[in-house]
Protein backbone atom coordinates (compact mmCIF):
# COMPACT_ATOMS: atom_id res chain seq x y z
CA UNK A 1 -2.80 -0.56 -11.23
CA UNK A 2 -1.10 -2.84 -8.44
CA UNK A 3 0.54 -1.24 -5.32
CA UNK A 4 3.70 -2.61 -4.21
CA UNK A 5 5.12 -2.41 -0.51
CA UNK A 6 8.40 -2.42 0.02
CA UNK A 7 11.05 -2.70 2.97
CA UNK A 8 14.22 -1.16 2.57
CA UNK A 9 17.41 -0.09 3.90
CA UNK A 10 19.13 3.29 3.09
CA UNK A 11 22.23 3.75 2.08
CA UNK A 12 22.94 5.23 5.34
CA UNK A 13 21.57 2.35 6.81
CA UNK A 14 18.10 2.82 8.30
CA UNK A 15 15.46 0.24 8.13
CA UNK A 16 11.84 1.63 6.44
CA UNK A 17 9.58 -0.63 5.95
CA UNK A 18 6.36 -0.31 4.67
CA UNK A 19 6.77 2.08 1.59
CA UNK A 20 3.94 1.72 -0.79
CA UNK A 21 3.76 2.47 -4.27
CA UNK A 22 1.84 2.20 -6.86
CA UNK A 23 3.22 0.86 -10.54
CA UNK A 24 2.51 -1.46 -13.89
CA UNK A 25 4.71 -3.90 -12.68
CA UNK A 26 7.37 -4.54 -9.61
CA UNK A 27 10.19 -2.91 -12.04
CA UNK A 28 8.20 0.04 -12.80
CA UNK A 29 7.42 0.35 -8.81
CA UNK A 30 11.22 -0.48 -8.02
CA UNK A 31 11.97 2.05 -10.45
CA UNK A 32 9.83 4.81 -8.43
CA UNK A 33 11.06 3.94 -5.53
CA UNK A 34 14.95 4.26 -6.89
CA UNK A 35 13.64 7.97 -7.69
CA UNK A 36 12.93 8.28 -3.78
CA UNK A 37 15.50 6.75 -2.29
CA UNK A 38 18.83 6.64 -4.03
CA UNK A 39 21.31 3.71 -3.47
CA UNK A 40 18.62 1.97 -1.35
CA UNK A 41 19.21 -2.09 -0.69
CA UNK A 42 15.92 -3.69 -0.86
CA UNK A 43 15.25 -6.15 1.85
CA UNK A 44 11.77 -7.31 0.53
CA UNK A 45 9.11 -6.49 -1.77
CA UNK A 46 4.96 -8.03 -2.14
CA UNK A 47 1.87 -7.28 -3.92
CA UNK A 48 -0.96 -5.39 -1.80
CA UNK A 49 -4.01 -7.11 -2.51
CA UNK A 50 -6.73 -4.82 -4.19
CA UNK A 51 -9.31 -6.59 -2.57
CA UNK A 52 -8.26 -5.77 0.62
CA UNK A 53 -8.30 -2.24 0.11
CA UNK A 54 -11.54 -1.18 -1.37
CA UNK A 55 -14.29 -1.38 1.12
CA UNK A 56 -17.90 -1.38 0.00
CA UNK A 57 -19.68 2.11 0.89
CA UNK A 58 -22.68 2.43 2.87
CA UNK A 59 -25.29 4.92 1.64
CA UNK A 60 -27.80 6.09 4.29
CA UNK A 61 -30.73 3.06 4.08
CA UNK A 62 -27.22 0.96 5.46
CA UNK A 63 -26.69 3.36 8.45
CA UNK A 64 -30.04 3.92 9.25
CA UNK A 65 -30.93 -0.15 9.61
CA UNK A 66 -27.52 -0.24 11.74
CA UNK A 67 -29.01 2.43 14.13
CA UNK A 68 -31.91 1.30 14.29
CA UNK A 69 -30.64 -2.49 14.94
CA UNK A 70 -28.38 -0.79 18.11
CA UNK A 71 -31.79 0.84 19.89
């Protein structure tokens, strides 16, 4: 499922930027967002790239080489 960030301005006026939220589409993300914060203006919306977020995990032969690479 794509995550969404958004920047938006309140309906009292204060800037947040930087909401993230995960949804099928932008609608469906809009949509969950709308739940959160009602009468919101949105200023700008993009895709987070899922690529970017997953990192690869290191089991213990990984650490172990780095440690030993340091000494």
């Amino acid at each position: 499922m794509p995550k969404f960030d958004f920047s938006v301005t309140t309906r009292d006026g204060q800037k947040v930027e930087s909401i993230q939220i995960y949804g099928q589409d932008m609608p469906d993300a809009e949509r969950k967002l709308r739940q959160m914060y009602h009468h919101c203006q949105v200023m700008q919306c993009r895709t987070v790239s899922h690529e970017k977020e997953l990192l690869p995990s290191a089991d213990i032969e990984d650490m172990l080489t780095l440690i030993v690479k340091q000494s």
